[in-house]
C-alpha atoms as a PDB file:
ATOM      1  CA  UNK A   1       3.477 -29.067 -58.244  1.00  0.00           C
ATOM      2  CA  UNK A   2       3.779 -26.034 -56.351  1.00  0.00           C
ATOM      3  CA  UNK A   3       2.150 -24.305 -53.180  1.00  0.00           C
ATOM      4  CA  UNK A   4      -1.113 -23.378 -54.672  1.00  0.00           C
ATOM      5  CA  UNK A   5      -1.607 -26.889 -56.082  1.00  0.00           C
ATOM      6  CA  UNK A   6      -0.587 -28.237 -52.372  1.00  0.00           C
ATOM      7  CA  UNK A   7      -3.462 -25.794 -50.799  1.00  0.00           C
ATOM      8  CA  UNK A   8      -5.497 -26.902 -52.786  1.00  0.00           C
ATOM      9  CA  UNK A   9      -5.397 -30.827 -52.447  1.00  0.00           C
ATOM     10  CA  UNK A  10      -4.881 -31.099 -48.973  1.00  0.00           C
ATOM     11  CA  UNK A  11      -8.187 -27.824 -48.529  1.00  0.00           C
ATOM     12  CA  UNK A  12     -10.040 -30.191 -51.071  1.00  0.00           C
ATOM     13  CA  UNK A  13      -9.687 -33.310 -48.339  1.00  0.00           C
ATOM     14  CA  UNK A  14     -12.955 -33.430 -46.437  1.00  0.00           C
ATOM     15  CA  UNK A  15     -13.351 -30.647 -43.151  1.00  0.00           C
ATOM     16  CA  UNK A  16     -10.097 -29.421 -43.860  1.00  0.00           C
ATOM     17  CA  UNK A  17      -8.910 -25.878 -43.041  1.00  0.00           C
ATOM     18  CA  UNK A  18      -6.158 -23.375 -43.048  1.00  0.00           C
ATOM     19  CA  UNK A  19      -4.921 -22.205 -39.846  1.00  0.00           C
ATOM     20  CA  UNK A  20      -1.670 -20.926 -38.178  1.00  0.00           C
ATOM     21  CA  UNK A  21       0.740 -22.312 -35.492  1.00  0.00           C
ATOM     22  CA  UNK A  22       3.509 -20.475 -34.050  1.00  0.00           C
ATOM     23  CA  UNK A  23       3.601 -17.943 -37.382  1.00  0.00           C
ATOM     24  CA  UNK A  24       3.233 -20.402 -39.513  1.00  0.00           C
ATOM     25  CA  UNK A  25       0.824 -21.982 -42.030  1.00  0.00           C
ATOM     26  CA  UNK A  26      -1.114 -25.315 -41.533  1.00  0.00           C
ATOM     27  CA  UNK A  27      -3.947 -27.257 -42.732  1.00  0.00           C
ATOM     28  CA  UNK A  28      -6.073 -28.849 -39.616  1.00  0.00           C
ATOM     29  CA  UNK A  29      -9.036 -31.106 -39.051  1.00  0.00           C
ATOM     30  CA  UNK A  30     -11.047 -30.724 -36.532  1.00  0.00           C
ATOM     31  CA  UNK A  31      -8.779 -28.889 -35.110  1.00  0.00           C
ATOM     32  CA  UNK A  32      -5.771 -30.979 -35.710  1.00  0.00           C
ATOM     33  CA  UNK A  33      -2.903 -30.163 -37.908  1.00  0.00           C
ATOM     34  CA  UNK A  34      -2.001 -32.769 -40.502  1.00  0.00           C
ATOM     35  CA  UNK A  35       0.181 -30.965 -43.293  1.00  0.00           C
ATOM     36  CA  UNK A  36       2.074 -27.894 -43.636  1.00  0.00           C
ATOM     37  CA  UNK A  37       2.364 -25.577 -46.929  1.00  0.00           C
ATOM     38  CA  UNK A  38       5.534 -25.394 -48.503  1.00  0.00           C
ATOM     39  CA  UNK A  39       7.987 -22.411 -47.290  1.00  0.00           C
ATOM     40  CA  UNK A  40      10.367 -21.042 -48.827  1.00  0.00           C
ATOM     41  CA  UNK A  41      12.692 -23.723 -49.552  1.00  0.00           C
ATOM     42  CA  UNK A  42       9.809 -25.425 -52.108  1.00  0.00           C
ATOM     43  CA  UNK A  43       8.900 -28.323 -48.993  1.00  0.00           C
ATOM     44  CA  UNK A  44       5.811 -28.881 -47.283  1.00  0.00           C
ATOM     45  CA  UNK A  45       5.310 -30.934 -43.824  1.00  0.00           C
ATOM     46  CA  UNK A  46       3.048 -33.825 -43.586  1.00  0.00           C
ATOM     47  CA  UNK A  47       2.099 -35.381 -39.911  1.00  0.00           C
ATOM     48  CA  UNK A  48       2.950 -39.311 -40.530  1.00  0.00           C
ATOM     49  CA  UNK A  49       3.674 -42.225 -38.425  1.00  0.00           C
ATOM     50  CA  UNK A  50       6.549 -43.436 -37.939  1.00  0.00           C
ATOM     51  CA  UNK A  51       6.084 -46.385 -39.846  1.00  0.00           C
ATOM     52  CA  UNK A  52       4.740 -44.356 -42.541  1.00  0.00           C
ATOM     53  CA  UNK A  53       7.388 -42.211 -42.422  1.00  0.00           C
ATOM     54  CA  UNK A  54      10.284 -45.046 -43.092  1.00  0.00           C
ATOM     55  CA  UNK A  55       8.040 -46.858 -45.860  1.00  0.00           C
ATOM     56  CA  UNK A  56       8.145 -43.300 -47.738  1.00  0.00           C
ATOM     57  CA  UNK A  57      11.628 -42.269 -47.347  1.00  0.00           C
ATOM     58  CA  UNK A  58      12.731 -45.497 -48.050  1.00  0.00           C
ATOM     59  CA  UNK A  59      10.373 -45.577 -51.427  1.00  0.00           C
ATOM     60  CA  UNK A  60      10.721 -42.131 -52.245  1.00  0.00           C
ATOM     61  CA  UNK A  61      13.893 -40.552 -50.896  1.00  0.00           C
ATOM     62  CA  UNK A  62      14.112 -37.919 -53.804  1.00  0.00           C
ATOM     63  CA  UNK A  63      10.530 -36.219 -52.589  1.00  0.00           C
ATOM     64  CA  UNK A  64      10.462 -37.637 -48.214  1.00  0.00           C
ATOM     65  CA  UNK A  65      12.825 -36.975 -45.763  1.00  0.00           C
ATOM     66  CA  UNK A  66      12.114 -37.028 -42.152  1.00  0.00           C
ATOM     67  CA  UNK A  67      12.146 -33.750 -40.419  1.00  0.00           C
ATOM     68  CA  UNK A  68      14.681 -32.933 -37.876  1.00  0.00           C
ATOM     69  CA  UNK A  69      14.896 -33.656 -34.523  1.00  0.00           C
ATOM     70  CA  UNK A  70      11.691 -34.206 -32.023  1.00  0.00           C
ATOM     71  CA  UNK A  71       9.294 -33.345 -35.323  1.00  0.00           C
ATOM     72  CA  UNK A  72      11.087 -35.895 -37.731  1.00  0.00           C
ATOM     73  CA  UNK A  73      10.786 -38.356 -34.291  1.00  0.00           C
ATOM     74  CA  UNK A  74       6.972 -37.655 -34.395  1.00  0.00           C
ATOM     75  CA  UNK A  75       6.147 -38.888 -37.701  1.00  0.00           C
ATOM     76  CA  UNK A  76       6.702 -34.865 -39.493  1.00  0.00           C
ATOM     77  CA  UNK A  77       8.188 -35.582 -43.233  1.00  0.00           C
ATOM     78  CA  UNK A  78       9.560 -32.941 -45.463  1.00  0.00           C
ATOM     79  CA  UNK A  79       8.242 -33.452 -49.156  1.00  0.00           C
ATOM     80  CA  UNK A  80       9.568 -31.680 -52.407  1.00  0.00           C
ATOM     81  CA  UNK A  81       6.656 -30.212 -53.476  1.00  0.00           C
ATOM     82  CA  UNK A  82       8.258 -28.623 -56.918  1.00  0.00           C
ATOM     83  CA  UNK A  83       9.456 -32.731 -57.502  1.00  0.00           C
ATOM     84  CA  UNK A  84       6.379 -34.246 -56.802  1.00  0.00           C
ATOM     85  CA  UNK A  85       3.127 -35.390 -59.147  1.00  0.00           C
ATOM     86  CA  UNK A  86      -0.204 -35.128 -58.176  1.00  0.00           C
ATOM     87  CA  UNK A  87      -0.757 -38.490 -57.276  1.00  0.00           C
ATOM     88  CA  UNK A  88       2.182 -39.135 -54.850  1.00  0.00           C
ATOM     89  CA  UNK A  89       1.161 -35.915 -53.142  1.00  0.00           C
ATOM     90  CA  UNK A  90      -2.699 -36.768 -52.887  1.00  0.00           C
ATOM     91  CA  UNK A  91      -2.247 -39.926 -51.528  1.00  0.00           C
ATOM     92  CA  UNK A  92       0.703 -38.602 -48.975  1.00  0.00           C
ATOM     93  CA  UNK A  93      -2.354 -36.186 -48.030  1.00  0.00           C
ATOM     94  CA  UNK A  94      -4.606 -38.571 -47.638  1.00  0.00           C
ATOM     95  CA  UNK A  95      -2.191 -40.362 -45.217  1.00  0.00           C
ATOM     96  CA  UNK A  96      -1.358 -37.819 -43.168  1.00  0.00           C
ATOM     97  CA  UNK A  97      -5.285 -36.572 -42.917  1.00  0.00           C
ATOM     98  CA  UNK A  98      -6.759 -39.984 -41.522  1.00  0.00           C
ATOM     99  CA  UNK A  99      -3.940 -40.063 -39.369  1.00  0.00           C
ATOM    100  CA  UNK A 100      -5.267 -37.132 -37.235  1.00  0.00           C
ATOM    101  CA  UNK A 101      -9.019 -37.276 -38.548  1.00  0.00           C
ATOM    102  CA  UNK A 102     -11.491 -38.853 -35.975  1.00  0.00           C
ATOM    103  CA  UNK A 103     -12.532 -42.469 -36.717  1.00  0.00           C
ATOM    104  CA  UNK A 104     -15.904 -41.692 -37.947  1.00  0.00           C
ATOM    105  CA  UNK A 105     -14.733 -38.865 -40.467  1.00  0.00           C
ATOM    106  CA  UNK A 106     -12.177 -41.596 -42.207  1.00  0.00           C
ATOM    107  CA  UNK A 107     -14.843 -44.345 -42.000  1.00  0.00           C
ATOM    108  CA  UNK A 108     -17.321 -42.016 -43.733  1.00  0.00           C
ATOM    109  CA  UNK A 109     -14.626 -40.685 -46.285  1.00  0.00           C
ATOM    110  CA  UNK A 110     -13.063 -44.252 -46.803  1.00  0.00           C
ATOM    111  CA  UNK A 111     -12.079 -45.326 -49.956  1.00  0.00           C
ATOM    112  CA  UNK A 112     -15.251 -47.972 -51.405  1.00  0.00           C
END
């Protein structure tokens, strides 16, 4: 995978759009950012909880790695964009969207 593939799975997930924060790139709903394009060390951000956050580091430490400091504390995870397939990163987007989403968006975009 690589950036533009990233942009575009996590754009494709329902409402979602590209903003900024503090010079930097990230993808919001409603407002709220879930997921961060990769920079230029190839990894992207994605807003998980913390329990989320151990289950895929533990799984998958090659591609998740919880960001330093306060972030990483906050559910942000580093992922390897270059390493990872399509898959993996859809459903890490999916995660990380309908964990900042509002209710009724996820229940109207859940899985049947």
């Amino acid at each position: 995978m690589d950036a533009d593939a990233f942009l575009a799975l996590a754009l494709g997930l329902p409402e979602a759009s590209l903003s900024s924060h503090m010079g930097a790139a990230d993808i919001r709903v409603r407002g709220k950012i879930f997921a961060m394009p990769p920079g230029a060390r190839g990894h992207g951000l994605l807003k998980l909880t913390a329990e989320q956050q151990e289950m895929m580091c533990a799984a998958e430490p090659a591609l998740f790695v919880a960001e330093e400091g306060y972030w990483g504390r906050s559910g942000w995870t580093r992922i390897a964009v270059q390493a990872v397939d399509e898959a993996t990163l859809s459903g890490a987007l999916w995660m990380a969207w309908r964990n900042v989403a509002p209710k009724r968006l996820v229940k109207a975009h859940a899985p049947s």
